[in-house]
C-alpha atoms as a PDB file:
ATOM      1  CA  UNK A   1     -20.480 -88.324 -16.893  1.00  0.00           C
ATOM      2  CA  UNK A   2     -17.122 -87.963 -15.873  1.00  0.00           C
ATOM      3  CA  UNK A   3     -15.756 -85.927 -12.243  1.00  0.00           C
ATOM      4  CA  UNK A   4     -12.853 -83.338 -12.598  1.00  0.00           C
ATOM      5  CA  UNK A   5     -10.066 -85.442  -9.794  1.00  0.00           C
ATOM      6  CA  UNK A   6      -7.847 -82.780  -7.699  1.00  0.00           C
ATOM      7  CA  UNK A   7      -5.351 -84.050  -6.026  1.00  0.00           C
ATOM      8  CA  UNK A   8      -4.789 -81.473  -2.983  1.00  0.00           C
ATOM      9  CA  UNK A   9      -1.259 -80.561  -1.619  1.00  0.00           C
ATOM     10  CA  UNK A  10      -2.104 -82.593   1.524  1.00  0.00           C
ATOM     11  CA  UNK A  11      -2.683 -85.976  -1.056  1.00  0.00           C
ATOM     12  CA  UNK A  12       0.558 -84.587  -3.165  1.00  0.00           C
ATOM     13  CA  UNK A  13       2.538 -84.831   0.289  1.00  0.00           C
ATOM     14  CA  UNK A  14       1.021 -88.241   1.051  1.00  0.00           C
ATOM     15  CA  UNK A  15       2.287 -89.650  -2.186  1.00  0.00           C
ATOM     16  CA  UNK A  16       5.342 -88.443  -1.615  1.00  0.00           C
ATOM     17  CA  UNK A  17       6.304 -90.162   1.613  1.00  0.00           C
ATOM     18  CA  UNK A  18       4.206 -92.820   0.451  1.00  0.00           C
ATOM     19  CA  UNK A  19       6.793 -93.317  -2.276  1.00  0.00           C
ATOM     20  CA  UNK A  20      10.195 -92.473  -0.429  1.00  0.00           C
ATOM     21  CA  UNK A  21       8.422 -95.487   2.369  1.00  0.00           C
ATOM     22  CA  UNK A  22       7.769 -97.638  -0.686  1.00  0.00           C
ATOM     23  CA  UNK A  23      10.990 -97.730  -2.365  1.00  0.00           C
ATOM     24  CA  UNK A  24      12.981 -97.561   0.762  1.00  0.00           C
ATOM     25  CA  UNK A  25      11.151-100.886   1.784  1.00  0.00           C
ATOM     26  CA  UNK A  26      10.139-102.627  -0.849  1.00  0.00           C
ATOM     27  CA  UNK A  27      12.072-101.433  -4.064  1.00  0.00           C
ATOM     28  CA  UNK A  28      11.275 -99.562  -6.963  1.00  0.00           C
ATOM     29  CA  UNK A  29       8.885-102.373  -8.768  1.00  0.00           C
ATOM     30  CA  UNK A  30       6.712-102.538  -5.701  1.00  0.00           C
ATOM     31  CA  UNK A  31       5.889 -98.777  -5.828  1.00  0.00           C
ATOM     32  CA  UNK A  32       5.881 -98.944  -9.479  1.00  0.00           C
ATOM     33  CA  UNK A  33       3.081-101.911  -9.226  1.00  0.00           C
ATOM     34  CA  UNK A  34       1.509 -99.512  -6.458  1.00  0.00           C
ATOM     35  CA  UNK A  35       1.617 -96.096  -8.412  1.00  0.00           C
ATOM     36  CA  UNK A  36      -0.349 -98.167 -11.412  1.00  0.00           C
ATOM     37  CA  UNK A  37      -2.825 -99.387  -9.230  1.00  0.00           C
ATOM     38  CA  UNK A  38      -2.868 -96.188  -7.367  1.00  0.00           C
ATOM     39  CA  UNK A  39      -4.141 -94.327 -10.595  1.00  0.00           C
ATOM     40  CA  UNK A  40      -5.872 -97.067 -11.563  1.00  0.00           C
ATOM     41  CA  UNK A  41      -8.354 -96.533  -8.287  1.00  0.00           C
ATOM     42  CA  UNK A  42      -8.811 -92.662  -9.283  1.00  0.00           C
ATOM     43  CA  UNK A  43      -9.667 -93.374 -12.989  1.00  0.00           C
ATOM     44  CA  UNK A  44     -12.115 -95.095 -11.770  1.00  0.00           C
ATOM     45  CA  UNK A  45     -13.537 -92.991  -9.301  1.00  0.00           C
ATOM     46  CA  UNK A  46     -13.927 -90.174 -12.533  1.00  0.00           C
ATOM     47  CA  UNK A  47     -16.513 -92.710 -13.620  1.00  0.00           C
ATOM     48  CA  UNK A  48     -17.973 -94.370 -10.743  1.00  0.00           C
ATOM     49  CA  UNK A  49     -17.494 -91.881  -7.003  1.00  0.00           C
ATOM     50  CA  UNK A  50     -20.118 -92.867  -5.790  1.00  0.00           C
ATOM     51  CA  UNK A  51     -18.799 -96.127  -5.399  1.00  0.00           C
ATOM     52  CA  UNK A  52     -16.570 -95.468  -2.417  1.00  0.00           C
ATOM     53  CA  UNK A  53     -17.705 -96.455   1.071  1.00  0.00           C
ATOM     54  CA  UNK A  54     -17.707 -93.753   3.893  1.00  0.00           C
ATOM     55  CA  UNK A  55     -14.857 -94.794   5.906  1.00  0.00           C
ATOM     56  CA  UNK A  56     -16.099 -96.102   9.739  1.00  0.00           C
ATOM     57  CA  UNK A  57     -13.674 -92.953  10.965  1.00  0.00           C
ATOM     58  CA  UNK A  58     -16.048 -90.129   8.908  1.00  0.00           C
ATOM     59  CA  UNK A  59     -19.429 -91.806   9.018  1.00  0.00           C
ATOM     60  CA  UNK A  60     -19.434 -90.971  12.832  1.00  0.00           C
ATOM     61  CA  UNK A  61     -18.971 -86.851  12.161  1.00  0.00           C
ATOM     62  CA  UNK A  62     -22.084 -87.741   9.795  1.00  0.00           C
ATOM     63  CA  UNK A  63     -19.783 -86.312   6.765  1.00  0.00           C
ATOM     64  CA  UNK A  64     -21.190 -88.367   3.603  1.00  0.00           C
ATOM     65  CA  UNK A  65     -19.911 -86.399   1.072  1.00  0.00           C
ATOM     66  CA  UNK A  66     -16.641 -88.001   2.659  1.00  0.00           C
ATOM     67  CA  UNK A  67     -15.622 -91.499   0.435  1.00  0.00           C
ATOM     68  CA  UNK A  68     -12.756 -93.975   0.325  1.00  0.00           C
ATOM     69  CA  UNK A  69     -11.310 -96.610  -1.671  1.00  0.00           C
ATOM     70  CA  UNK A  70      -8.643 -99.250  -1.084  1.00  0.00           C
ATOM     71  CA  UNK A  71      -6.245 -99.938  -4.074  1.00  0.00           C
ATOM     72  CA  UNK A  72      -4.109-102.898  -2.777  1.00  0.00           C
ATOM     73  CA  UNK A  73      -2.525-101.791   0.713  1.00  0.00           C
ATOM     74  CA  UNK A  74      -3.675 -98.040  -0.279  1.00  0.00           C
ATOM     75  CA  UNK A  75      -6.249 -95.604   0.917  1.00  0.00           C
ATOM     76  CA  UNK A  76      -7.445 -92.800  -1.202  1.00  0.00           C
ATOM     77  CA  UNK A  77     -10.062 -90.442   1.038  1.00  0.00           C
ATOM     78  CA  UNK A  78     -11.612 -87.838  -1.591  1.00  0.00           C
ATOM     79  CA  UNK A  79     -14.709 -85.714  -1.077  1.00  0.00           C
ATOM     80  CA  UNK A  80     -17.310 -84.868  -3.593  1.00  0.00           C
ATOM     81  CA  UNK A  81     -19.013 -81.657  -4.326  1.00  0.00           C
ATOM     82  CA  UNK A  82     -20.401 -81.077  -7.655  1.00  0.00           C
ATOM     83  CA  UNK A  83     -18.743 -82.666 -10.509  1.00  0.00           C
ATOM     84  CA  UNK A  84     -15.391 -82.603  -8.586  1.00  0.00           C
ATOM     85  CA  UNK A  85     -13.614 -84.990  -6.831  1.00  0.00           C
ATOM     86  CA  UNK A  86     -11.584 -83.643  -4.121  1.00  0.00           C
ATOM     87  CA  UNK A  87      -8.278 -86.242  -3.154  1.00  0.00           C
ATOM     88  CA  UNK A  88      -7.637 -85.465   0.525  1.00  0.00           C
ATOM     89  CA  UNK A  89      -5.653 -88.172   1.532  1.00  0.00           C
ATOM     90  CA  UNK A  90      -3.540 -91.483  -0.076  1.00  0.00           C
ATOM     91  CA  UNK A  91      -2.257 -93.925   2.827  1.00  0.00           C
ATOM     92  CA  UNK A  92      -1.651 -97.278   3.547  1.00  0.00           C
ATOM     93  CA  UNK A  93      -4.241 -98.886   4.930  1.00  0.00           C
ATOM     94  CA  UNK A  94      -2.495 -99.835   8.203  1.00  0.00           C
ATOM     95  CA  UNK A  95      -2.497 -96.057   9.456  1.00  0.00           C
ATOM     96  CA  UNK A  96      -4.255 -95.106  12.091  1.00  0.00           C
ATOM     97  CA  UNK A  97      -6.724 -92.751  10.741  1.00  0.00           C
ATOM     98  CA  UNK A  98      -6.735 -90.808  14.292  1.00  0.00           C
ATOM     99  CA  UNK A  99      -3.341 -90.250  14.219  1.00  0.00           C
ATOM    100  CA  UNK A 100      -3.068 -88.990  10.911  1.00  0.00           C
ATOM    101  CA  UNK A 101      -5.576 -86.709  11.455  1.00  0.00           C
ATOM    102  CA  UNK A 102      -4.059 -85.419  14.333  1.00  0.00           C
ATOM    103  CA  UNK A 103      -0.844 -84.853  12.415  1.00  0.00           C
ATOM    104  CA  UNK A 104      -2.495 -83.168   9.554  1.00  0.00           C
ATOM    105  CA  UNK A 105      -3.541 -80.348  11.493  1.00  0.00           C
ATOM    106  CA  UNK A 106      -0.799 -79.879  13.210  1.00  0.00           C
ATOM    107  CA  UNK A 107       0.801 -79.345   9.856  1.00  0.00           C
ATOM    108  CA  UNK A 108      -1.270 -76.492   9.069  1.00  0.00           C
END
């Protein structure tokens, strides 16, 4: 079976400045090789969502339907709810999760 992905306008945003950071710092190539593996991670989670961990930050709010996966120095946080995959956030790994958090809502 294989899960709808929707990328929400929160994740849309994230790739954005994830991109303009990437470039700016590292050059085209590097987000290139990034972007690949990037959509590499989500193909995958159409087939396999389950396999995701609950990231540390989540698991305490006892939110499990709440996954991650790391795609090189990448985040991707989606949710699941029927045969949908729900992309909620794309970051590098080094972000504090708190803080982004706390930015995201203030956003809204």
């Amino acid at each position: 079976m294989s899960f709808q992905v929707v990328f929400l306008h929160s994740a849309e945003q994230d790739l954005k400045e994830l991109k303009s950071y990437v470039i700016r710092n590292f050059g085209k190539n590097t987000w290139q090789h990034s972007y690949d593996k990037l959509k590499e991670a989500v193909n995958n989670l159409q087939k396999f969502p389950l396999e995701g961990k609950i990231p540390d930050e989540i698991q305490r709010l006892n939110l499990s339907q709440y996954r991650q996966v790391i795609s090189g120095m990448n985040r991707i946080i989606y949710e699941i709810r029927q045969e949908t995959i729900f992309i909620h956030i794309v970051c590098d790994t080094r972000k504090d999760m708190r803080t982004l958090l706390t930015t995201r809502l203030l956003r809204i």
